[in-house]
Protein backbone atom coordinates (compact mmCIF):
# COMPACT_ATOMS: atom_id res chain seq x y z
CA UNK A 1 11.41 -24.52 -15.13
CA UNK A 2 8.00 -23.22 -14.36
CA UNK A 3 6.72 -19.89 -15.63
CA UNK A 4 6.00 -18.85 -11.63
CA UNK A 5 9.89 -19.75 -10.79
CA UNK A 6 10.86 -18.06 -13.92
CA UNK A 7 9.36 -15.02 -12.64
CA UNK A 8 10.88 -15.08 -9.35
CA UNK A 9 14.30 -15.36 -11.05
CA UNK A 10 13.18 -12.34 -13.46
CA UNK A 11 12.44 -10.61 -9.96
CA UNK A 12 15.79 -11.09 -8.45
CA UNK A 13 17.89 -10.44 -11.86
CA UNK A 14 15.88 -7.24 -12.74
CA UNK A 15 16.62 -5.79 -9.03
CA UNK A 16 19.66 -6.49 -9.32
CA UNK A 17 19.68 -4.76 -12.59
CA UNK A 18 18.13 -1.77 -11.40
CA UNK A 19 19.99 -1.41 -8.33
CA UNK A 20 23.56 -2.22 -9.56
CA UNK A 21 23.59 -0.88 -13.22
CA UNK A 22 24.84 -4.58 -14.32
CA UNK A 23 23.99 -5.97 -17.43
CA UNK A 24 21.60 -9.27 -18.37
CA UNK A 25 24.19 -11.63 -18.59
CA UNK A 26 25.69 -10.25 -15.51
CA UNK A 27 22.64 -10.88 -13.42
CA UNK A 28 21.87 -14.12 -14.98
CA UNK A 29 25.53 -15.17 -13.80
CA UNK A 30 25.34 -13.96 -10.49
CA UNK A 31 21.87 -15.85 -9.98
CA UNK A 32 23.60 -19.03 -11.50
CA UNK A 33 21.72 -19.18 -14.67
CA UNK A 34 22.37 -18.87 -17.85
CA UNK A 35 20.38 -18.50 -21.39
CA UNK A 36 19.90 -22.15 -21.97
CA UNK A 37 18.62 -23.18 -18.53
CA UNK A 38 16.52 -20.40 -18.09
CA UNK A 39 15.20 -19.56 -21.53
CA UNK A 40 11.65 -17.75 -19.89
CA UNK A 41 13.81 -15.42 -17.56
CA UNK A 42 15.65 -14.68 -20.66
CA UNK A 43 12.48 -13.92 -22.39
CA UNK A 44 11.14 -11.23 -19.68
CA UNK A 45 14.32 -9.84 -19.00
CA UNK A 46 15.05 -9.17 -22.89
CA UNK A 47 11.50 -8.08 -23.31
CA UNK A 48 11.94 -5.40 -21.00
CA UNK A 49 15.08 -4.54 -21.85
CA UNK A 50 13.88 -4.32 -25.25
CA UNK A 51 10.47 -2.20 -24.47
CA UNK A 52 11.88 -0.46 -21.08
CA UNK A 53 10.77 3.21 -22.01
CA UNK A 54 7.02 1.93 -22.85
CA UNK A 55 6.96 -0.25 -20.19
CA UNK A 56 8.22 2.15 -17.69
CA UNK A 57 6.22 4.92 -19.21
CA UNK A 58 2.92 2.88 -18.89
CA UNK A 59 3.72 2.18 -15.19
CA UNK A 60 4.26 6.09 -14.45
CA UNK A 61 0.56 6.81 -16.06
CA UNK A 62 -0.98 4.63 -13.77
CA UNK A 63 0.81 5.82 -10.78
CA UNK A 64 -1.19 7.52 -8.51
CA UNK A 65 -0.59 9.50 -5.18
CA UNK A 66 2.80 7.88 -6.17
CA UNK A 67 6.09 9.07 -7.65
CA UNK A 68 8.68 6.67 -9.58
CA UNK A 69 11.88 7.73 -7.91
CA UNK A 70 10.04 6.87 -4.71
CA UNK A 71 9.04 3.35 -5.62
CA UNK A 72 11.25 0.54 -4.08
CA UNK A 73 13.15 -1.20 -7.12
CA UNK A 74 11.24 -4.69 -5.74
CA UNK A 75 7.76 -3.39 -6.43
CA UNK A 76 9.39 -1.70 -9.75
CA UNK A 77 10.69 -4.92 -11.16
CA UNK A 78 7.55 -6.53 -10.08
CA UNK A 79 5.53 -4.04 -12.29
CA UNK A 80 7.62 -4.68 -15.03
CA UNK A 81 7.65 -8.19 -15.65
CA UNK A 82 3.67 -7.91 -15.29
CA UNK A 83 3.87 -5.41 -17.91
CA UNK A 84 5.89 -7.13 -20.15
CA UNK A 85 3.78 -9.90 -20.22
CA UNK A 86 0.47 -8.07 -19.88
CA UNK A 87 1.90 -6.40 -23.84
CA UNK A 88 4.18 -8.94 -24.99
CA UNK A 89 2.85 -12.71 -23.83
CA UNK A 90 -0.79 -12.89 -25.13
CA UNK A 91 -0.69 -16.84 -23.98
CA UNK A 92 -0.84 -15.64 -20.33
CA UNK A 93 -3.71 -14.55 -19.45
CA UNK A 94 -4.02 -11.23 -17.79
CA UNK A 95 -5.83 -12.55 -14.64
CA UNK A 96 -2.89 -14.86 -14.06
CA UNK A 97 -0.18 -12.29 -14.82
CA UNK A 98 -1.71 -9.74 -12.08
CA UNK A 99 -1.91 -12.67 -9.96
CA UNK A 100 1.36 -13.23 -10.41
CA UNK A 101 2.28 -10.57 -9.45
CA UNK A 102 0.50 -9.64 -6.61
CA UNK A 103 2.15 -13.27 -5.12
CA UNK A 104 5.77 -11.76 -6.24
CA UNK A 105 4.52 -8.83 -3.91
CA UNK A 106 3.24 -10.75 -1.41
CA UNK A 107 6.56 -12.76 -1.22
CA UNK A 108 8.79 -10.08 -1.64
CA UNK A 109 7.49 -6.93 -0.76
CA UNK A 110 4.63 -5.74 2.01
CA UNK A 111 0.97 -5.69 2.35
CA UNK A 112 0.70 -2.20 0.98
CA UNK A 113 2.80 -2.62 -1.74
CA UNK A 114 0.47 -6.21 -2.89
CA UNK A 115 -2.64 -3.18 -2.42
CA UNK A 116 -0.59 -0.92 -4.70
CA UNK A 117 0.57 -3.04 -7.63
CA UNK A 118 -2.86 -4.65 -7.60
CA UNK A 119 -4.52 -1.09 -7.87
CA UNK A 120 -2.10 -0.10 -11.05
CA UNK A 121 -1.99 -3.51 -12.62
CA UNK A 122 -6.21 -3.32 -12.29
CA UNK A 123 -5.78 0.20 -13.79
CA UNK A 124 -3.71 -0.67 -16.87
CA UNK A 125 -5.98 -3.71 -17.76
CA UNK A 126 -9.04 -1.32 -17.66
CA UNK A 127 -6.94 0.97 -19.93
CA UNK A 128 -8.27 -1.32 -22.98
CA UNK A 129 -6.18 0.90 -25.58
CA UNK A 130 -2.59 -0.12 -23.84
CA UNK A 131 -2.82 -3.66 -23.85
CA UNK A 132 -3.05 -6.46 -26.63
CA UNK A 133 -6.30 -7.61 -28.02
């Protein structure tokens, strides 16, 4: 499975995460996956589970003229698997992760919110102290 599939299947477990209170395992079942065939959703989706405050605290900081609550849980899970691997996957360089992710956006989401995540994605990566060497 490709990386870009992998996050598209991160995308659609994490929402449902968010928005149903279900676990990993749960989501990864209801999207027909499991561990083994899907070891790079795994990875993101234990990754952020793993760093979830940081992450989600690092996303809030670069919010601006915008409030979490108010976010939809799309462009939320979006932001977080960019995060994760903006701090956690050094071998993907950061121009491809916010890349990425403006495509998830793109696919997913609207015009405004590809602007947005763009905007805080290009804010974090200038924010040299918050991200890996």
């Amino acid at each position: 499975m490709k990386r870009q599939e992998a996050r598209v299947l991160a995308l659609q477990a994490l929402y449902q995460m968010d928005l149903s209170h279900i676990s990993m395992d749960e989501a990864l079942l209801a999207l027909g996956l499991s561990r083994k065939t899907a070891p790079y959703v795994v990875t993101i989706l234990e990754g952020w589970t793993e760093h979830r405050d940081e992450i989600d605290e690092l996303i809030k900081t670069h919010l601006v003229g915008w409030e979490w609550d108010r976010l939809p849980a799309v462009d939320r899970a979006i932001l977080r698997i960019a995060l994760f691997e903006l701090l956690y996957v050094p071998e993907v360089p950061k121009k491809v992760v916010i890349d990425e992710a403006v495509e998830l956006a793109k696919t997913y989401s609207d015009e405004r919110a590809r602007i947005f995540i763009n905007g805080v994605l290009a804010s974090v990566v200038k924010d040299e102290r918050t991200l890996r060497p």
